[in-house]
N, C-alpha and C. Protein backbone atom coordinates (compact mmCIF):
# COMPACT_ATOMS: atom_id res chain seq x y z
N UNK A 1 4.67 31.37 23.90
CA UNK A 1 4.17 30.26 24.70
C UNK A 1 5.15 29.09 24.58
N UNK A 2 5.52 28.68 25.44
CA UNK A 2 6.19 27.47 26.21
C UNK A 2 5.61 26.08 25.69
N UNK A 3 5.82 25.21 24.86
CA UNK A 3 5.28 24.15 24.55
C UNK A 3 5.78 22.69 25.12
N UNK A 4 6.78 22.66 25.61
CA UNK A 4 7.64 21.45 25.91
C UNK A 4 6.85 20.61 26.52
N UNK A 5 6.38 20.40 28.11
CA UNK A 5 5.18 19.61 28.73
C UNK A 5 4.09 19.22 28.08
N UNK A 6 3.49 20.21 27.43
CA UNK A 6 1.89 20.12 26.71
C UNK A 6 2.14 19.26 25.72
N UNK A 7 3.18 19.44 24.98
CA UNK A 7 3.84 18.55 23.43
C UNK A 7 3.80 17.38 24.19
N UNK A 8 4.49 16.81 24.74
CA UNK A 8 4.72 15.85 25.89
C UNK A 8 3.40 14.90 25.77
N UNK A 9 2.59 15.53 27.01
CA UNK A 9 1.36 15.08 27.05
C UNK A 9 0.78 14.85 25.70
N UNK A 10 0.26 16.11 25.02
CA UNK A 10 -0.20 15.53 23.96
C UNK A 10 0.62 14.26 23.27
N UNK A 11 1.42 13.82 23.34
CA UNK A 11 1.95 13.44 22.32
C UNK A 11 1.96 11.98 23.35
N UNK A 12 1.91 11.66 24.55
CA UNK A 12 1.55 10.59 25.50
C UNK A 12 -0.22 10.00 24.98
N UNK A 13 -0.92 11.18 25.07
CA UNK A 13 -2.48 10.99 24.96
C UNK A 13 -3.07 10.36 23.64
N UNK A 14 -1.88 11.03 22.70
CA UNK A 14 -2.19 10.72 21.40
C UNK A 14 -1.67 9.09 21.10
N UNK A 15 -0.75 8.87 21.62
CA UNK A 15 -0.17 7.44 21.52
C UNK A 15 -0.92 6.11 22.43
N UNK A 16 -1.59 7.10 23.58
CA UNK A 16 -2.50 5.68 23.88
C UNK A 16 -3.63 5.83 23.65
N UNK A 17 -3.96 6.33 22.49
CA UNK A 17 -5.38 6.32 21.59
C UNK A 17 -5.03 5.15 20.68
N UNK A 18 -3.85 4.87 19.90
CA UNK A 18 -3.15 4.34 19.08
C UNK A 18 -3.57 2.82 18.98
N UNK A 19 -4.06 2.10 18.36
CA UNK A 19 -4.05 0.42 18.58
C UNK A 19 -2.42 0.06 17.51
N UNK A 20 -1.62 -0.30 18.72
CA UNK A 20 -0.94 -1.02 18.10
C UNK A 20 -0.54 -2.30 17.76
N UNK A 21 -1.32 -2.93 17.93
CA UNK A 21 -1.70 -4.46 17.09
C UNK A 21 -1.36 -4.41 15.63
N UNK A 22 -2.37 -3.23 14.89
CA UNK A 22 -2.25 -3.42 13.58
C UNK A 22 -1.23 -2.39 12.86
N UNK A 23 -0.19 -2.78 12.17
CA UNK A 23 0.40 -2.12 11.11
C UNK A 23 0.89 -2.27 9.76
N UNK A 24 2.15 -1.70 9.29
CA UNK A 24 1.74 -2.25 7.88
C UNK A 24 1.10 -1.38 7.06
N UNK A 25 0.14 -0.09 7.52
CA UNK A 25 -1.14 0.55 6.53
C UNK A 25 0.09 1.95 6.59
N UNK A 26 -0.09 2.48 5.08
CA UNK A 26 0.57 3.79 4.68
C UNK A 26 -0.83 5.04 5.12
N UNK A 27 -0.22 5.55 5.41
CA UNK A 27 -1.30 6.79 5.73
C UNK A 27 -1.88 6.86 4.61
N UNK A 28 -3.01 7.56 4.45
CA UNK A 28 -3.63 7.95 2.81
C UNK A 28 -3.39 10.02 3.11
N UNK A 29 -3.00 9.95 2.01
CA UNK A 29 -2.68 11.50 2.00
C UNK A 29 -3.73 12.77 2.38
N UNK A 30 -4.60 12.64 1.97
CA UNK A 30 -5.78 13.12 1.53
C UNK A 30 -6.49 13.41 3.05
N UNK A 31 -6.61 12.13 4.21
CA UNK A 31 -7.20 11.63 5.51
C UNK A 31 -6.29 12.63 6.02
N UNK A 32 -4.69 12.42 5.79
CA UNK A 32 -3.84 13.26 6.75
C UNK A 32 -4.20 14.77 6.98
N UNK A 33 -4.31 15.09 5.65
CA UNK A 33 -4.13 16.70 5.47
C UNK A 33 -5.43 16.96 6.77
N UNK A 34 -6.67 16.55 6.37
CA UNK A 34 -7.49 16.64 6.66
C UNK A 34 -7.99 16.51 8.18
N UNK A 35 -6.72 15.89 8.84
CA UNK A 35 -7.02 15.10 10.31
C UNK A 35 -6.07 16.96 10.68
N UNK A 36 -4.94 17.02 9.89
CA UNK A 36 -4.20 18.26 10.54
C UNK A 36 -4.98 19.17 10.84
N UNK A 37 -5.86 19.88 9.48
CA UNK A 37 -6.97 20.91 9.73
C UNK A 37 -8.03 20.74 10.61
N UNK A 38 -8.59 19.54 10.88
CA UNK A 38 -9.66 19.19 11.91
C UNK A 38 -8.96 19.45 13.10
N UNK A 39 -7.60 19.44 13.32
CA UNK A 39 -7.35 19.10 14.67
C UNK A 39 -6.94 17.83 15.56
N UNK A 40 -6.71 16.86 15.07
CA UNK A 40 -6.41 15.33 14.97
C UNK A 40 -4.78 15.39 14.86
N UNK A 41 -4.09 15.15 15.75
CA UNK A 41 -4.52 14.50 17.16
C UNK A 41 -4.45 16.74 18.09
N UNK A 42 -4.99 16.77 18.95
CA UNK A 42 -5.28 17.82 20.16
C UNK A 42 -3.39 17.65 20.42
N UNK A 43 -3.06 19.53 20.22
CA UNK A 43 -1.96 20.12 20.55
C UNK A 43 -2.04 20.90 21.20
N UNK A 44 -0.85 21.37 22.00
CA UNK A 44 -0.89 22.73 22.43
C UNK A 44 -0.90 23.66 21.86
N UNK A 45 -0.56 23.97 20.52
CA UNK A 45 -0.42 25.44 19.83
C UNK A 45 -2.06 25.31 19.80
N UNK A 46 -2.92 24.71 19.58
CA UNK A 46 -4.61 24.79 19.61
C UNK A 46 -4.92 25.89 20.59
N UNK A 47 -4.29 25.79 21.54
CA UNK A 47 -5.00 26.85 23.01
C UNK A 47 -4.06 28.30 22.57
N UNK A 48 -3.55 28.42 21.52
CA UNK A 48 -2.59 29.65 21.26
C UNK A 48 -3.34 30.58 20.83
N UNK A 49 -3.64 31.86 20.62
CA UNK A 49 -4.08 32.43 19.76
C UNK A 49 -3.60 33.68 19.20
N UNK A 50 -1.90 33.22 19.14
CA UNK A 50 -1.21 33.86 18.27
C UNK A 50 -1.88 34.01 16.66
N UNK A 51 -1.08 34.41 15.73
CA UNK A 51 -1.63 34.28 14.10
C UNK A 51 -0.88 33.32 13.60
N UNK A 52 0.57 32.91 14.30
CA UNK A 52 1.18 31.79 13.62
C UNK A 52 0.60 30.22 14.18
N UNK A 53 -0.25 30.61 15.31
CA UNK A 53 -0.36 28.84 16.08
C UNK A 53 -0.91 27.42 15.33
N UNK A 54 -1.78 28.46 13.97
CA UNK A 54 -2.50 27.20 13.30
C UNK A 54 -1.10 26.43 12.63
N UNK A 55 -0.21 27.26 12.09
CA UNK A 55 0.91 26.76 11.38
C UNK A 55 1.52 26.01 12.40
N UNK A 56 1.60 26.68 13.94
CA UNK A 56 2.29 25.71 14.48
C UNK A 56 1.93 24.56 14.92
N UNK A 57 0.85 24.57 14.91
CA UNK A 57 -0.28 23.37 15.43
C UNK A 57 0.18 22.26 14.07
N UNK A 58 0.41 22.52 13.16
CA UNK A 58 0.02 21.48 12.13
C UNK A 58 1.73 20.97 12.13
N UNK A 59 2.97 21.70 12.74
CA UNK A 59 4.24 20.89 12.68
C UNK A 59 4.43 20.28 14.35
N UNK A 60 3.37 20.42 15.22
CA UNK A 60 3.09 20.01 15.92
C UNK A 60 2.68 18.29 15.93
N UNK A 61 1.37 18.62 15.12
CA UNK A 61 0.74 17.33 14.81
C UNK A 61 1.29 16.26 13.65
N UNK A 62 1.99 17.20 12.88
CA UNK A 62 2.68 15.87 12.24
C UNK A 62 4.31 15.46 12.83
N UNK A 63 4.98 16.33 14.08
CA UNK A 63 6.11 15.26 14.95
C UNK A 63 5.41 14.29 15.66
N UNK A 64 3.55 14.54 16.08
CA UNK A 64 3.38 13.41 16.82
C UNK A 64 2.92 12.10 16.29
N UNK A 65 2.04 12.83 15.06
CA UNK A 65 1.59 11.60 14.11
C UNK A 65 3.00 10.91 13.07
N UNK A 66 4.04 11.68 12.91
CA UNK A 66 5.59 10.23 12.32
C UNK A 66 6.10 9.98 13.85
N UNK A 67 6.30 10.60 14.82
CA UNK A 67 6.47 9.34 15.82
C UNK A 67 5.77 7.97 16.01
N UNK A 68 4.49 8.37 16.15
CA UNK A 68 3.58 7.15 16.73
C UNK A 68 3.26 5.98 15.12
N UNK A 69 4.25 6.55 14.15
CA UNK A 69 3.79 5.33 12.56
C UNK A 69 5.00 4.73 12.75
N UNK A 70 6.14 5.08 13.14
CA UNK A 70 7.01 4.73 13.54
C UNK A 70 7.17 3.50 14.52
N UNK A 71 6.46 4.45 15.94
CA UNK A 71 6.68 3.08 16.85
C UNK A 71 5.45 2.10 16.35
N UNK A 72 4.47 2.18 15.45
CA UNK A 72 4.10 0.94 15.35
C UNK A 72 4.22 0.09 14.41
N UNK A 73 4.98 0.92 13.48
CA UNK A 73 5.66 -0.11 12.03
C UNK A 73 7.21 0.00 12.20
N UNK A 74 7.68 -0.23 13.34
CA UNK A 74 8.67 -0.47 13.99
C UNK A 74 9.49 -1.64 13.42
N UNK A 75 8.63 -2.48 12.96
CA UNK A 75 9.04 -3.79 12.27
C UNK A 75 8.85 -4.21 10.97
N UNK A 76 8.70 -2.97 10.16
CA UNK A 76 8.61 -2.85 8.80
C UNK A 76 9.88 -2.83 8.15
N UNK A 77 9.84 -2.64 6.55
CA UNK A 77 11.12 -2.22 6.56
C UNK A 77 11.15 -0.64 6.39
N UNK A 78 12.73 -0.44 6.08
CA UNK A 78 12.91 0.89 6.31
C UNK A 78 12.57 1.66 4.79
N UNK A 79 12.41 1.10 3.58
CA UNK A 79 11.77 1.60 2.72
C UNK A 79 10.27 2.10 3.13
N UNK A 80 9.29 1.17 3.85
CA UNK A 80 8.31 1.50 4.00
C UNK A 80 8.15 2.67 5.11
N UNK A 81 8.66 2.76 6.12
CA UNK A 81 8.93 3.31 7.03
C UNK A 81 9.13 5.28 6.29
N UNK A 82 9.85 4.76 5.21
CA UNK A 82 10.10 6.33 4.36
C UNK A 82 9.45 6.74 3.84
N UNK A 83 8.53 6.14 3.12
CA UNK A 83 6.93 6.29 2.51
C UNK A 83 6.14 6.73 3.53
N UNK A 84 6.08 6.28 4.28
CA UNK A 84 5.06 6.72 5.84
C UNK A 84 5.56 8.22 5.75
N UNK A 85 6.67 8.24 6.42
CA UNK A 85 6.97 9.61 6.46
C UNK A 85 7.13 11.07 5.64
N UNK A 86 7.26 10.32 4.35
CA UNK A 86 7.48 11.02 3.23
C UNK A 86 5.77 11.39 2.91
N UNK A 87 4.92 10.71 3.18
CA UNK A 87 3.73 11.38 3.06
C UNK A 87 2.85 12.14 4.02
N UNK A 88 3.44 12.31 5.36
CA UNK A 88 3.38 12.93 6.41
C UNK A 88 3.74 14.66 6.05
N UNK A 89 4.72 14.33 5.59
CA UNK A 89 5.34 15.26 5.25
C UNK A 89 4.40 16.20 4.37
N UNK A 90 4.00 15.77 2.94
CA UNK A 90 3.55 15.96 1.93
C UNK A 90 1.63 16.51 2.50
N UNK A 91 1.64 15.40 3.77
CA UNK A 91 -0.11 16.48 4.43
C UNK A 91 0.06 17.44 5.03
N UNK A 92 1.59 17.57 5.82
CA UNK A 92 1.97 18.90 6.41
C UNK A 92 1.91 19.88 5.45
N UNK A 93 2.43 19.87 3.99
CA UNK A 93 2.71 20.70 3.57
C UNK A 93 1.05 21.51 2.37
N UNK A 94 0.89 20.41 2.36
CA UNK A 94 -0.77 20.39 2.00
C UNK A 94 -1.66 21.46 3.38
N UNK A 95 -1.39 20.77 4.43
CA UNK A 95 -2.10 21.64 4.88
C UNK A 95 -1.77 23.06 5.41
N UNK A 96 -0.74 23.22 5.17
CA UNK A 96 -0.06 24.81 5.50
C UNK A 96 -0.59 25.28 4.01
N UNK A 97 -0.44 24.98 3.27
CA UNK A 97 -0.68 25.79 1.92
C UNK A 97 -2.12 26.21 1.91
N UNK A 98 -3.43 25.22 2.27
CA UNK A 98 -4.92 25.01 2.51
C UNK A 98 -4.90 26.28 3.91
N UNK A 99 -4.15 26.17 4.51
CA UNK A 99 -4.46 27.19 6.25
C UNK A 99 -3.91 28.47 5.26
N UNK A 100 -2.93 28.97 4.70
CA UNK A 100 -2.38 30.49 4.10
C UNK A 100 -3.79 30.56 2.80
N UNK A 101 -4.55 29.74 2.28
CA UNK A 101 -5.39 29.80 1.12
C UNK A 101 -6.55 30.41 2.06
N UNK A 102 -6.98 29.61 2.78
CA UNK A 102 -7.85 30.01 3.96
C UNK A 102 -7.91 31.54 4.22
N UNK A 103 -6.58 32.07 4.50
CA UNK A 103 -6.18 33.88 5.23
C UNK A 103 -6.46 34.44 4.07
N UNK A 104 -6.20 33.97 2.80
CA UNK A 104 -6.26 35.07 1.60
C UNK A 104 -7.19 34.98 1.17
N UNK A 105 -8.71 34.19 1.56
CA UNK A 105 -9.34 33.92 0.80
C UNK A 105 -10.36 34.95 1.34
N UNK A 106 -10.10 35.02 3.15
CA UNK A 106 -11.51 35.87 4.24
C UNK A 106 -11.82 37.16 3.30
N UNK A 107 -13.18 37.38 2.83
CA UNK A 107 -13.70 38.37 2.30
C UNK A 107 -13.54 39.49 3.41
N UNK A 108 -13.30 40.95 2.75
CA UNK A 108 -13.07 42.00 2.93
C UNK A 108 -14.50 42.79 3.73
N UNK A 109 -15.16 42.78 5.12
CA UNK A 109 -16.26 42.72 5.07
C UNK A 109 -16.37 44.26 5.67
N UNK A 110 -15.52 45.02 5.34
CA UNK A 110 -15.37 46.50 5.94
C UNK A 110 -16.34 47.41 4.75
């Protein structure tokens, strides 16, 4: 599946949900992981139903969620700016580990 347009959009839809008035706030780690697995913000790999899409869904959602911390702490500094991202990072990887715990965990119901 072809993602380029849909990424797009999503990633338009997701940014004018965004209030950017307020910035300044570091993600909290914990909210992130948790927004990835819920589905927060709506991707295209969601409508996939390959076996890899959840994985792709979640490097999906975190290029759109460090773009949009970006353009609104745009005027931060760039230390903080790395922290943002550096813990983006750290829910991506949280939640790929939580989605493969998930596959090994489905009881055997044969």
């Amino acid at each position: 599946m072809k993602y380029g347009e849909d990424f797009i959009r999503a990633y338009r839809v997701f940014r004018e949900s965004v209030d950017f008035s307020t910035g300044g706030i570091l993600p909290e780690l914990d909210s992130l992981t948790w927004c990835m697995l819920a589905g927060v913000p709506e991707v295209p790999a969601d409508e996939d139903t390959s076996p890899d899409a959840p994985v792709i869904a979640i490097y999906q959602r975190v290029a759109i969620l460090k773009a949009v911390f970006v353009e609104v702490n745009g005027d931060q500094p760039e230390e903080f700016i790395d922290q943002g991202l550096i813990r983006y990072d750290r829910a991506s990887e949280m939640a790929k580990k939580l989605l493969k715990e998930e596959v090994n965990l489905e009881p055997d119901l044969e």
